[in-house]
Every structure is written in structure tokens, then in C-alpha cells.
Protein backbone atom coordinates (compact mmCIF):
# COMPACT_ATOMS: atom_id res chain seq x y z
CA UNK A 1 90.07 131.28 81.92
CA UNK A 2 87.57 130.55 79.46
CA UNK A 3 87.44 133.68 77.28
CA UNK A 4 84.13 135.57 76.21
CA UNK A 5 82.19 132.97 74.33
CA UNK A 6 82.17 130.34 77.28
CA UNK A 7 79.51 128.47 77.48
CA UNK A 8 78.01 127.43 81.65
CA UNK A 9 75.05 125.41 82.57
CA UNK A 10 74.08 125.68 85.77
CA UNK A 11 71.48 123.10 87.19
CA UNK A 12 70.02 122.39 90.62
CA UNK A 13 67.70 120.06 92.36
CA UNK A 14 65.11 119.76 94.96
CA UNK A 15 63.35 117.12 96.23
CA UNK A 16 60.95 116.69 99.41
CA UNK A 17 59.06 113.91 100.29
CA UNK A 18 56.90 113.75 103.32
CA UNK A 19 55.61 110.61 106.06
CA UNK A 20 52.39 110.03 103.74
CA UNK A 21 54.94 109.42 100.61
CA UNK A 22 54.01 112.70 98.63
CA UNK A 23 56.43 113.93 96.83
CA UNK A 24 58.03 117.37 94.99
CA UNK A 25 60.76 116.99 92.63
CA UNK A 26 61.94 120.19 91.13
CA UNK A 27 64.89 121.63 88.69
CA UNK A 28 66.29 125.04 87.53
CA UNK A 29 68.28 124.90 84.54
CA UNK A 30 70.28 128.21 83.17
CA UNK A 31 72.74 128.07 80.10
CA UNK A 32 74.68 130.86 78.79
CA UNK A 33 76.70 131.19 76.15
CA UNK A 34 77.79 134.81 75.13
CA UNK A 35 74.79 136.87 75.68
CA UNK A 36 72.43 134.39 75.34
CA UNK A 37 70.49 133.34 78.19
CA UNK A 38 67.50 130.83 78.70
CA UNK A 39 66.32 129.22 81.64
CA UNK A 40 63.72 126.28 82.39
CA UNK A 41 62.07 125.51 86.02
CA UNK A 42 60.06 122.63 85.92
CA UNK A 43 58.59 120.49 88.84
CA UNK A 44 57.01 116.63 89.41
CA UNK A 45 54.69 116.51 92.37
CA UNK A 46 52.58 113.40 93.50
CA UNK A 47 49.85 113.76 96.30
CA UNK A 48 47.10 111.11 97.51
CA UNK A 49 48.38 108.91 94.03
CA UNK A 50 47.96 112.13 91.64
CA UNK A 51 51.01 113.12 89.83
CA UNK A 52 51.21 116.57 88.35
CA UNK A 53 53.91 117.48 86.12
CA UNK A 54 54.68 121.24 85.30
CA UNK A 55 57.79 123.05 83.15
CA UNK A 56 58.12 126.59 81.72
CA UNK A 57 60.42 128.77 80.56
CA UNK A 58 61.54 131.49 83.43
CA UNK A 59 62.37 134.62 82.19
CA UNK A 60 64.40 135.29 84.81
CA UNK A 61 66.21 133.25 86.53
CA UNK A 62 64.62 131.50 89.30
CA UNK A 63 67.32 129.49 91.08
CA UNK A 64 67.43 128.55 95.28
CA UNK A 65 69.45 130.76 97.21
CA UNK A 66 72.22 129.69 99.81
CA UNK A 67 72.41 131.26 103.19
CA UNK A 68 74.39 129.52 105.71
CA UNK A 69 72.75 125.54 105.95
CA UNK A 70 69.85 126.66 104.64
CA UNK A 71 68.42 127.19 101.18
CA UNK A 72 65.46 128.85 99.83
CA UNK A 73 63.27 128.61 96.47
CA UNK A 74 60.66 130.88 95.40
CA UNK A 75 59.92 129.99 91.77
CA UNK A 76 56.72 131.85 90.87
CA UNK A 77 56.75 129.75 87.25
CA UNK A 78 55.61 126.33 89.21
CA UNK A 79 54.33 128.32 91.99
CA UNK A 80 56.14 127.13 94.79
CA UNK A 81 57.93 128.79 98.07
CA UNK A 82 60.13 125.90 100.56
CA UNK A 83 63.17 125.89 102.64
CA UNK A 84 65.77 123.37 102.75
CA UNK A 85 67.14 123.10 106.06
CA UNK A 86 70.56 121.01 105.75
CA UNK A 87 71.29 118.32 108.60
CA UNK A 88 74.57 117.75 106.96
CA UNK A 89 77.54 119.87 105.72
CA UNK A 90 77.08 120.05 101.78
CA UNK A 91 80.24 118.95 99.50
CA UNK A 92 81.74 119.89 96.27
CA UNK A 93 83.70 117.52 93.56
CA UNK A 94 85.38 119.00 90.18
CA UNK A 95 84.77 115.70 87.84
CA UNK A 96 86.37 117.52 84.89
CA UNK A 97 88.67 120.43 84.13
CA UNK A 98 91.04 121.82 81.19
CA UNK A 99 91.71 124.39 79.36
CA UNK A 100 88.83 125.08 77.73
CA UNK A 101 86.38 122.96 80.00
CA UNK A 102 84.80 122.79 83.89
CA UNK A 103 82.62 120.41 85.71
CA UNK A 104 81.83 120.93 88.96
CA UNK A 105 79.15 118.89 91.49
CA UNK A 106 78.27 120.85 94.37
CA UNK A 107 75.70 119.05 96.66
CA UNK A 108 74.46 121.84 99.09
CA UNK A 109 71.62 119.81 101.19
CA UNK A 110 72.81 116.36 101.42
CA UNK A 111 69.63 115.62 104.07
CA UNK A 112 67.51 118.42 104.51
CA UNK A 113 64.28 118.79 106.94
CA UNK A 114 61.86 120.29 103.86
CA UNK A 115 58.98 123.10 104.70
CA UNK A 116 57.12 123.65 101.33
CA UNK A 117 54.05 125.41 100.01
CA UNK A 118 52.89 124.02 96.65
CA UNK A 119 50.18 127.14 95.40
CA UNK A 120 48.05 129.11 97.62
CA UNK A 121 47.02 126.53 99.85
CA UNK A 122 48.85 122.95 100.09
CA UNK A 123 52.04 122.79 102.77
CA UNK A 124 54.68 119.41 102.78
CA UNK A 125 57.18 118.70 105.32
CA UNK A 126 59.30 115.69 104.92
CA UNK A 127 62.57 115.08 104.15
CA UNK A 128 64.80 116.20 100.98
């Protein structure tokens, strides 16, 4: 459809933010083009009024995976391992399309119940 040299960004969020009002926020960007590939992770938490930011470049790519309602990330880069548990179905939207061109929203975890481990030692469970 879009020959050899297309080029596909690929881009997800995850948030989780518990009763006390601390907070994750966390991307995984990938963009190809040919045989290039580079990919970016980076995460915003806030605990007890602290904000920490963190991004690096992955060198592989560390994206959530989907099984059934729920969704998993392990991204050793910001040190992190959670699971999104969906409460609602997820939904997809094409905003753009031609010939040479596709844009496509997919929202997998509408409301999710949120188990996260931030490092060795702190857990959050909220809401994402």
C-alpha cells in the first residue's frame, strides 16, 4: 500500500493515578522509515509533591503488549513493570487515509484498574 520507503510512527500512552493523587504518565514512541529505526520511552511520575521526569532512548523497542482486556508494560529504560486492566471495551478511529498516507487512533484501555511498580521497591494502584 505504501511501498518500501514508508514511513510509521507508532506511539502509546499510559497513565495511572492512585487515591493519594500520585501519578505515572508514560510514552513509547517508535518511527521507521526504511531501515531506520529509533525509539524513545520516557515517563513523568509525581509522589508525596515530588515530580520526577525520566526519557531515554530504547534500543529496542519497549512498547505494552495486548492480551485480551488487559495490557502489560515492562520498560526496563524508566524501570517500570504495571498492568492495565480495561473496565471498558477499547475503540479504534482512522482520522486520515490516502494513497500515500494513514492515521489511525486506537484507544485500548479507555478506564483501566492500574497495578504498577515504579523501581525495586514503590507499588501504585489507581486508576488509568
Amino acid at each position: 500500500m505504501f511501498g518500501n520507503s514508508r514511513l510509521v510512527v507508532s506511539r502509546w500512552y499510559l497513565d495511572c493515578v492512585t487515591p493519594e493523587g500520585d501519578f505515572f504518565i508514560g510514552q513509547a514512541v517508535s518511527v521507521r522509515l526504511s531501515k531506520l529505526h529509533l525509539s524513545l520511552v520516557s515517563g513523568v511520575t509525581g509522589i508525596s509533591d515530588k515530580i520526577d521526569r525520566r526519557e531515554t532512548f530504547a534500543f529496542r523497542e519497549t512498547f505494552p503488549r495486548e492480551v485480551g482486556q488487559e495490557l502489560t508494560w515492562n520498560c526496563a529504560p524508566l524501570s517500570i513493570r504495571g498492568t492495565w486492566n480495561s473496565l471498558t471495551p477499547k475503540f479504534e478511529q482512522e482520522l486520515y487515509s490516502d494513497k500515500n498516507q494513514l492515521i489511525q487512533w486506537r484507544c485500548m484501555a479507555p478506564k483501566a484498574t492500574v497495578n504498577l511498580q515504579l523501581g525495586d521497591s514503590r507499588i501504585m494502584n489507581g486508576v488509568g
